[in-house]
C-alpha atoms as a PDB file:
ATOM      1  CA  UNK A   1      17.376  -8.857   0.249  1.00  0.00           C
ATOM      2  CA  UNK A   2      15.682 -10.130   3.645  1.00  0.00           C
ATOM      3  CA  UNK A   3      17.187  -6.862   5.392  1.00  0.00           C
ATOM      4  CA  UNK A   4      15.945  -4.560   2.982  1.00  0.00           C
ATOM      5  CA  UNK A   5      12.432  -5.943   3.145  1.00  0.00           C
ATOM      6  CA  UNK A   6      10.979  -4.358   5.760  1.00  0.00           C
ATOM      7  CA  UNK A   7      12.170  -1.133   4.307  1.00  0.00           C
ATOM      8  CA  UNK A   8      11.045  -1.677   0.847  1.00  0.00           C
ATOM      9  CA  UNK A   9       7.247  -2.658   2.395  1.00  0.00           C
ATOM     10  CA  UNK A  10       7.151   0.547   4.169  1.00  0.00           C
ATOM     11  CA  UNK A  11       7.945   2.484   1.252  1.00  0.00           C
ATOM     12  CA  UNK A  12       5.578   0.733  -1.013  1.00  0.00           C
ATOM     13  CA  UNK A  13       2.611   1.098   1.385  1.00  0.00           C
ATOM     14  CA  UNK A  14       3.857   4.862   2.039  1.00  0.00           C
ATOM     15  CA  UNK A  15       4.009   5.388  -1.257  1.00  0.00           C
ATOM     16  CA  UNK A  16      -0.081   4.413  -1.797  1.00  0.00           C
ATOM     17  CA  UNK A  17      -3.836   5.662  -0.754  1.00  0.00           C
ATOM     18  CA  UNK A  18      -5.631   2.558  -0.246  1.00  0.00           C
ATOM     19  CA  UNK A  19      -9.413   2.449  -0.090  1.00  0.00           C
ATOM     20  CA  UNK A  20     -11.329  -0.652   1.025  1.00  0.00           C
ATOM     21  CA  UNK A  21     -14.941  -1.296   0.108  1.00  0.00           C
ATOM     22  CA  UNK A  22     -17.079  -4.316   1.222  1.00  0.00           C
ATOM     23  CA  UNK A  23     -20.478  -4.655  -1.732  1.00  0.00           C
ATOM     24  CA  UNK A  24     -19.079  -1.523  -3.066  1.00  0.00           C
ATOM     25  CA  UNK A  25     -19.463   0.553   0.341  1.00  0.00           C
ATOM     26  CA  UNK A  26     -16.301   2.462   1.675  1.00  0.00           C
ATOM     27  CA  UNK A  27     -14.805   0.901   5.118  1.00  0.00           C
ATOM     28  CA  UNK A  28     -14.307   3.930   7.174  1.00  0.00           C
ATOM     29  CA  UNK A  29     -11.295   4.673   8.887  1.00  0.00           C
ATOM     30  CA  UNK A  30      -9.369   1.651   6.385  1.00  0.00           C
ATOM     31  CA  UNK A  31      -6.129   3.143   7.683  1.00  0.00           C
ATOM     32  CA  UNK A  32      -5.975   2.279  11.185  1.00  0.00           C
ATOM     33  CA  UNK A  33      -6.540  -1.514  10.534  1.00  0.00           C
ATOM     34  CA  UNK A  34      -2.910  -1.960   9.627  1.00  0.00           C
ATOM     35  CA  UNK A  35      -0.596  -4.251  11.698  1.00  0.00           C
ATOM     36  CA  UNK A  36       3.102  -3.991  12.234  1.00  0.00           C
ATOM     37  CA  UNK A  37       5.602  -5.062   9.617  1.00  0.00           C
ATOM     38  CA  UNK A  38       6.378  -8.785  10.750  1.00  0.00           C
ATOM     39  CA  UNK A  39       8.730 -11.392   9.432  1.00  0.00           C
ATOM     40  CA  UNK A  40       7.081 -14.685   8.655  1.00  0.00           C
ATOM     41  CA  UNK A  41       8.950 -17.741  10.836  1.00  0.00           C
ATOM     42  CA  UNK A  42      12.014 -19.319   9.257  1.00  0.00           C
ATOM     43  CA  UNK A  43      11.933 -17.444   5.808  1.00  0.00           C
ATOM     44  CA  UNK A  44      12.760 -14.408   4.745  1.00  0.00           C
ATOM     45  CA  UNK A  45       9.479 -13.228   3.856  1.00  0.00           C
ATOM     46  CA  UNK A  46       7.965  -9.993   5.238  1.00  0.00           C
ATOM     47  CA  UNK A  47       4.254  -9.222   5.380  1.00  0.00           C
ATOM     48  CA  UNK A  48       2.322  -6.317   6.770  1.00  0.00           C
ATOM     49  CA  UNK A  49      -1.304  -6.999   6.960  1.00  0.00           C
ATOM     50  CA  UNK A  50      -4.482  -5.240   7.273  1.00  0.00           C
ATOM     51  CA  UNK A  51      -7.570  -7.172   8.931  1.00  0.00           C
ATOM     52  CA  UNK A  52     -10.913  -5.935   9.083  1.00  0.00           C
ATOM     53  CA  UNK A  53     -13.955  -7.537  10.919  1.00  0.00           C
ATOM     54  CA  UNK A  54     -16.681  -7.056   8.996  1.00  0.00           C
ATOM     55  CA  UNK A  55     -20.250  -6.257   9.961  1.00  0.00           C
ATOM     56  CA  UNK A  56     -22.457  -9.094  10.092  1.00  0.00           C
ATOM     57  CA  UNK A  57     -23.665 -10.011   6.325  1.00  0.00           C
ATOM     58  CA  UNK A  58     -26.345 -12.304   5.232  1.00  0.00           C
ATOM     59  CA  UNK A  59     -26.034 -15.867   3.686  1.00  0.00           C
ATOM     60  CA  UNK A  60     -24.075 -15.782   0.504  1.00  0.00           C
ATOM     61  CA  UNK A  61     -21.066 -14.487  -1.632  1.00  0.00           C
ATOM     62  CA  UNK A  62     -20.122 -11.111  -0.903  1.00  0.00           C
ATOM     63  CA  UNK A  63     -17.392  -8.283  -3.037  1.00  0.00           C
ATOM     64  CA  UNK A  64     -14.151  -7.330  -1.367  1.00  0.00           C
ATOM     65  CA  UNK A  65     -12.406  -4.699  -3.089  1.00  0.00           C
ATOM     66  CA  UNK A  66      -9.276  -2.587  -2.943  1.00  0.00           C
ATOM     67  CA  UNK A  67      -8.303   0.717  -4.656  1.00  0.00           C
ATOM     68  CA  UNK A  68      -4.384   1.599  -4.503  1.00  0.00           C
ATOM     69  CA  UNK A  69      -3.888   5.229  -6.223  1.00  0.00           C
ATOM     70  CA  UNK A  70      -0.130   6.174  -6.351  1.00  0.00           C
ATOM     71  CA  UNK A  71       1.024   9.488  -6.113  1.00  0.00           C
ATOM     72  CA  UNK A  72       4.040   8.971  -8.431  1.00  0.00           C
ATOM     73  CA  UNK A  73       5.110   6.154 -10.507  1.00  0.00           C
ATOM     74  CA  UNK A  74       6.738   3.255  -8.267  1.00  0.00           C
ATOM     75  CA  UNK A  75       8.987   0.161  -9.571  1.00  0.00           C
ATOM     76  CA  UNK A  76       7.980  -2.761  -7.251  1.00  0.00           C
ATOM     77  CA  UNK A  77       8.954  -6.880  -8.268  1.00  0.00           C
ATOM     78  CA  UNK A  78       6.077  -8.895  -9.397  1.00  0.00           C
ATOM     79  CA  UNK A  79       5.260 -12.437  -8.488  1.00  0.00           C
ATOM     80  CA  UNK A  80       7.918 -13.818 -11.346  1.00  0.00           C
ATOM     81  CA  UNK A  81      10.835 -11.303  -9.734  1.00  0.00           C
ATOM     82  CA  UNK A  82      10.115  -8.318 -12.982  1.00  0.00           C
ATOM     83  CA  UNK A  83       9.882  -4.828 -11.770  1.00  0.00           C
ATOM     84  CA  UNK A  84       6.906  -4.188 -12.316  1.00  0.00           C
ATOM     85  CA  UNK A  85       5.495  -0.001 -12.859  1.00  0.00           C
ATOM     86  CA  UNK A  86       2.711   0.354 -10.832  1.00  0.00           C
ATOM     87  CA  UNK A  87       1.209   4.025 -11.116  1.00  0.00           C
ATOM     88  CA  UNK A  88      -2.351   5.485 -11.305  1.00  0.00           C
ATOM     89  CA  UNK A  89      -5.529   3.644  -9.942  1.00  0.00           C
ATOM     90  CA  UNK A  90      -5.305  -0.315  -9.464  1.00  0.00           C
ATOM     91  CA  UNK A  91      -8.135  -2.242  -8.104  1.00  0.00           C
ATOM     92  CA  UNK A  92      -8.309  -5.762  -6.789  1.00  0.00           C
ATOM     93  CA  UNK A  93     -11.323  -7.507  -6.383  1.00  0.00           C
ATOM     94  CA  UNK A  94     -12.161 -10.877  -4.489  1.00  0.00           C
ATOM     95  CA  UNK A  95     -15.136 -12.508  -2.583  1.00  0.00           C
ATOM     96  CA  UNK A  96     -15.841 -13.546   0.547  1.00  0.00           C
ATOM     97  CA  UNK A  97     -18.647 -16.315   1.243  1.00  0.00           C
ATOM     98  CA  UNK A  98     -20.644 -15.872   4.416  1.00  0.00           C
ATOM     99  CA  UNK A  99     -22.247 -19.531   5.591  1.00  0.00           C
ATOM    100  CA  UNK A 100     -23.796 -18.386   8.702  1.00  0.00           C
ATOM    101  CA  UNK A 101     -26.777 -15.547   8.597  1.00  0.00           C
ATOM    102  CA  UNK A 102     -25.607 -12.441  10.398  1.00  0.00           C
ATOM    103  CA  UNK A 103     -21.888 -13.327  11.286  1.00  0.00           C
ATOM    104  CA  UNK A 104     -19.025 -10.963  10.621  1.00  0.00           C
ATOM    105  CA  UNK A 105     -16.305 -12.413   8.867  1.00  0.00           C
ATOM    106  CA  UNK A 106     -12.681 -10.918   9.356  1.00  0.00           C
ATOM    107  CA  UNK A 107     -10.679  -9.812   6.091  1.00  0.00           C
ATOM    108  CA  UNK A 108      -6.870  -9.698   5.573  1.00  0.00           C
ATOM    109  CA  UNK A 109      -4.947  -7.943   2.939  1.00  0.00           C
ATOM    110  CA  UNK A 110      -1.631  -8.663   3.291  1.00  0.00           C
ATOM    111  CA  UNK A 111       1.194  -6.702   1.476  1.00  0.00           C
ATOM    112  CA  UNK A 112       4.577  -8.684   0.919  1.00  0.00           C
ATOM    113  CA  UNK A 113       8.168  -8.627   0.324  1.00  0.00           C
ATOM    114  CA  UNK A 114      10.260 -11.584  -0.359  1.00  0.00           C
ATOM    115  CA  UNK A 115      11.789 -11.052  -4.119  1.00  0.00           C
ATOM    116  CA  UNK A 116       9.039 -11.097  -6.064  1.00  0.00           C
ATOM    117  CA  UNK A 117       6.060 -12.148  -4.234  1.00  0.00           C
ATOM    118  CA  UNK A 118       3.165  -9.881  -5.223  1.00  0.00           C
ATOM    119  CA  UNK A 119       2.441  -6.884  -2.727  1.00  0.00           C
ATOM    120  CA  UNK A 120      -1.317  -7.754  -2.380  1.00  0.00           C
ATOM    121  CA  UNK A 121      -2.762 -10.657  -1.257  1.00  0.00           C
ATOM    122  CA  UNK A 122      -6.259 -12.036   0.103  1.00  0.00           C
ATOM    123  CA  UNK A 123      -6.247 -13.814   2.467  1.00  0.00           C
ATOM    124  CA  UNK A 124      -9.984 -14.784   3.831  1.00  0.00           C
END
């Protein structure tokens, strides 16, 4: 499975739009924040992330949100190794807590492959 994983990451995130929105604003230009598909060190675990440094945001909690739409219906494994159907709109949500006035914070999404792991992940 650990060759096929970099191969099976690119066709999952081929396969989806993703939209990004920080306090329910769009992130412009989401798409060019994506790094290259890496292997994580001594496992056979793939990743391919997408980091964003945000503006800087006042004191406090703040929404992180992503939309996934999928063209077509796509069979992916879940976090207990089921294929799961993913198809339509999904959204994820999670927060991000700002401790300093005014300082931008950097957000990672991070898509995986290792059999079952789920694709999305935040990372803050």
């Amino acid at each position: 499975m650990a060759d096929e994983g970099p191969d099976v990451l690119q066709q999952f995130r081929d396969a989806v739009s993703y939209e990004f929105f920080i306090n329910g604003e769009p992130i412009g230009d989401a798409t060019t924040h994506w790094n290259d598909i890496r292997k994580y060190e001594g496992t056979e675990h793939w990743h391919l992330r997408w980091e964003y440094a945000t503006p800087p945001q006042s004191i406090g909690l703040h929404d992180f949100r992503v939309r996934k739409t999928f063209d077509r219906p796509l069979y992916y494994p879940d976090s207990t190794g089921e294929d799961k159907l993913w198809q339509g709109v999904v959204e994820e949500e999670s927060t991000y807590n700002v401790v300093k006035d005014n300082r931008p914070s950097t957000l990672v999404t991070s898509l995986t492959h290792e059999c079952g792991v789920d694709p999305i992940d935040f990372v803050q």
